[in-house]
C-alpha atoms as a PDB file:
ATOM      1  CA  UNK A   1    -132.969   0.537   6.754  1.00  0.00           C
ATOM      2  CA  UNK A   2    -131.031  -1.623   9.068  1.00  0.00           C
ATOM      3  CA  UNK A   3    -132.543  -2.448  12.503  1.00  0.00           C
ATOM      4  CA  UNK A   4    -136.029  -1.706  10.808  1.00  0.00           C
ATOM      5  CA  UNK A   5    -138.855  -3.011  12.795  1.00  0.00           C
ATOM      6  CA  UNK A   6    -141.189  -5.087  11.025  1.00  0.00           C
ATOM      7  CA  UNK A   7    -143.612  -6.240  13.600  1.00  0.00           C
ATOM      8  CA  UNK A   8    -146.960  -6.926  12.124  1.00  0.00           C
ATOM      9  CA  UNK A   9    -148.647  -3.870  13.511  1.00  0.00           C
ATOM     10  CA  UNK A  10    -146.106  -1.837  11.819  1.00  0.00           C
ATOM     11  CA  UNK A  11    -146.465  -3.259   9.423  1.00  0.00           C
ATOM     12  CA  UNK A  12    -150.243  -3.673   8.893  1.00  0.00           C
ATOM     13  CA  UNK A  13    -151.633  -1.214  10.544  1.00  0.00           C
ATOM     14  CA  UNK A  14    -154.648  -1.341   8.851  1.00  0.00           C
ATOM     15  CA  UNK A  15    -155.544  -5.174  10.366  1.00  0.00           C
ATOM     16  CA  UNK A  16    -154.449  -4.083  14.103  1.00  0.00           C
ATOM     17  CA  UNK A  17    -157.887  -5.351  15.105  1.00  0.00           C
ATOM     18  CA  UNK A  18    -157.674  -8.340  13.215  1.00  0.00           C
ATOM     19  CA  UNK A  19    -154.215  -9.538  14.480  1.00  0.00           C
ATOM     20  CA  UNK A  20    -155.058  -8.852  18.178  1.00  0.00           C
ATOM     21  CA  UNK A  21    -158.452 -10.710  17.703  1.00  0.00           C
ATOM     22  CA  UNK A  22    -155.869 -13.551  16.129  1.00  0.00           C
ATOM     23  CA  UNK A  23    -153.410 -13.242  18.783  1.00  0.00           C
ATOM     24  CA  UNK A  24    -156.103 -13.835  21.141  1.00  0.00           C
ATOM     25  CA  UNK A  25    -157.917 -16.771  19.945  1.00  0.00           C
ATOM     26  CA  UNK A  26    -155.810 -19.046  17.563  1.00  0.00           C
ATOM     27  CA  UNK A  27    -152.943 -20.200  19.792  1.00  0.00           C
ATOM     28  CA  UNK A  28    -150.892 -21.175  16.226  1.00  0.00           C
ATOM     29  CA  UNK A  29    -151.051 -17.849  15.116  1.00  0.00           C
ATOM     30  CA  UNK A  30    -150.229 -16.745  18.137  1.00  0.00           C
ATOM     31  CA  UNK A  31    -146.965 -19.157  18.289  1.00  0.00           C
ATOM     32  CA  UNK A  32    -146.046 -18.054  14.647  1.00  0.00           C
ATOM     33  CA  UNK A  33    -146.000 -14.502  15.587  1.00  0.00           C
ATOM     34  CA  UNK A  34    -143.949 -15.099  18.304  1.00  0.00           C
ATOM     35  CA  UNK A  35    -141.799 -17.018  16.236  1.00  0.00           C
ATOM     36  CA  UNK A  36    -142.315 -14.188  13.415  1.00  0.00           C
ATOM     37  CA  UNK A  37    -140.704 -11.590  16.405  1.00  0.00           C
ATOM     38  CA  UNK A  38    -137.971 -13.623  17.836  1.00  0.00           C
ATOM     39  CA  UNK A  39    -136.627 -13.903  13.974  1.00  0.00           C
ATOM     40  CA  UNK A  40    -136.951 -10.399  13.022  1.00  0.00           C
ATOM     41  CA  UNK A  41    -135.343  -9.516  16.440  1.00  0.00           C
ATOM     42  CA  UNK A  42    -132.718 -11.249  15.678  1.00  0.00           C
ATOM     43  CA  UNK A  43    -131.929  -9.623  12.180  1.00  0.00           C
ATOM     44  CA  UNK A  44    -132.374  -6.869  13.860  1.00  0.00           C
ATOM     45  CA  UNK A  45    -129.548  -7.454  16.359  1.00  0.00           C
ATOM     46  CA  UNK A  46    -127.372  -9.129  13.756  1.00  0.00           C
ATOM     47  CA  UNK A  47    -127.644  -5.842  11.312  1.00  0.00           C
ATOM     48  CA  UNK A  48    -126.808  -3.307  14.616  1.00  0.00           C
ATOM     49  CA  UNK A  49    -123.696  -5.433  15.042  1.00  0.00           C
ATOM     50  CA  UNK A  50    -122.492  -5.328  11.553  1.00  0.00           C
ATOM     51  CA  UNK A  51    -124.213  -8.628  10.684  1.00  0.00           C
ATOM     52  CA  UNK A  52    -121.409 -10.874  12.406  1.00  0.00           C
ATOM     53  CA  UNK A  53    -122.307 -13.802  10.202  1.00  0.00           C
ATOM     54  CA  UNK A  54    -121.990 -14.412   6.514  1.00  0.00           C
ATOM     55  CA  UNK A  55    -124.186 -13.371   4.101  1.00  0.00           C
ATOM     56  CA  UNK A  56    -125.952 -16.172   2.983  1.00  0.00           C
ATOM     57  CA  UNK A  57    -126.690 -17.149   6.624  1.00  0.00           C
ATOM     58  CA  UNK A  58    -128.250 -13.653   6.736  1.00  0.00           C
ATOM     59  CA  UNK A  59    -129.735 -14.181   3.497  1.00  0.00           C
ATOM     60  CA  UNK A  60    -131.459 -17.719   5.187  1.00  0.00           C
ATOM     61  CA  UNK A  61    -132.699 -15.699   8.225  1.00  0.00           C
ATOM     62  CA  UNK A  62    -134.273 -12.607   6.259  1.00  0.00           C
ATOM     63  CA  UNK A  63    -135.817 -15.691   3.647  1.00  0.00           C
ATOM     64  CA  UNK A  64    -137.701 -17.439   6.377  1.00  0.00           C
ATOM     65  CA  UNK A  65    -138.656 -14.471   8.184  1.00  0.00           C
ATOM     66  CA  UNK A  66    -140.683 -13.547   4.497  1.00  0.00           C
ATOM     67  CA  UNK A  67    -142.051 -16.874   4.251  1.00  0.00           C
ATOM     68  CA  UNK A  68    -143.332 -16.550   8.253  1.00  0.00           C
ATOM     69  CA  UNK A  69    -144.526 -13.046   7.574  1.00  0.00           C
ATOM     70  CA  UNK A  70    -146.364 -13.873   4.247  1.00  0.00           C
ATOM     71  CA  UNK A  71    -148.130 -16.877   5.930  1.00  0.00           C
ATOM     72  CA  UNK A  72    -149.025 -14.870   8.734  1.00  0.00           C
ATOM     73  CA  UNK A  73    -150.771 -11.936   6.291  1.00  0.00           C
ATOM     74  CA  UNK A  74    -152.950 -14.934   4.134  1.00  0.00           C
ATOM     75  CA  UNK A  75    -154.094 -15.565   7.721  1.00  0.00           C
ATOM     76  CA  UNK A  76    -154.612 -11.896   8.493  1.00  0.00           C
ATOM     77  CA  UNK A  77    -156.599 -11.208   5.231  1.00  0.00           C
ATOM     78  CA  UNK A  78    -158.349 -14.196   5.085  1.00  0.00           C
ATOM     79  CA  UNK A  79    -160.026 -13.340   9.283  1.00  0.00           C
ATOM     80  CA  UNK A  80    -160.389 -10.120   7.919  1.00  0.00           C
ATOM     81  CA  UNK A  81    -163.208 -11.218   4.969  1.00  0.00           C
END
């Protein structure tokens, strides 16, 4: 599953309305997303190459891009109720 995108829409396609209504009006979620993107981009471009860096920098990257992605979906879910 290399160069996978996991945007949040793709991902959560069942909160679509709830992340654009987040992306609207809560500039920090709207920061964190974009920080949320520019990480998984990266990955992204760092599995299409053959991952030119070592594994546990890799590992680091994917790590804090689950941390970003899991605080963004308590924020998702908790708008959402």
């Amino acid at each position: 599953m290399l160069g996978e995108v996991h945007s949040l829409v793709n991902d959560f396609p069942e909160h679509q309305a709830v992340i654009e209504s987040l992306l609207a009006n809560d500039p920090t979620f709207a920061q964190d997303t974009k920080q949320y993107n520019a990480l998984d981009k990266e990955i992204r471009t760092l599995e299409l190459n053959n991952s030119p860096i070592g594994d546990d920098q890799m590992h680091k990257l994917k790590h804090d891009r689950a941390e970003l992605k899991d605080s963004l979906y308590q924020r998702i879910t908790a708008a959402a109720s």
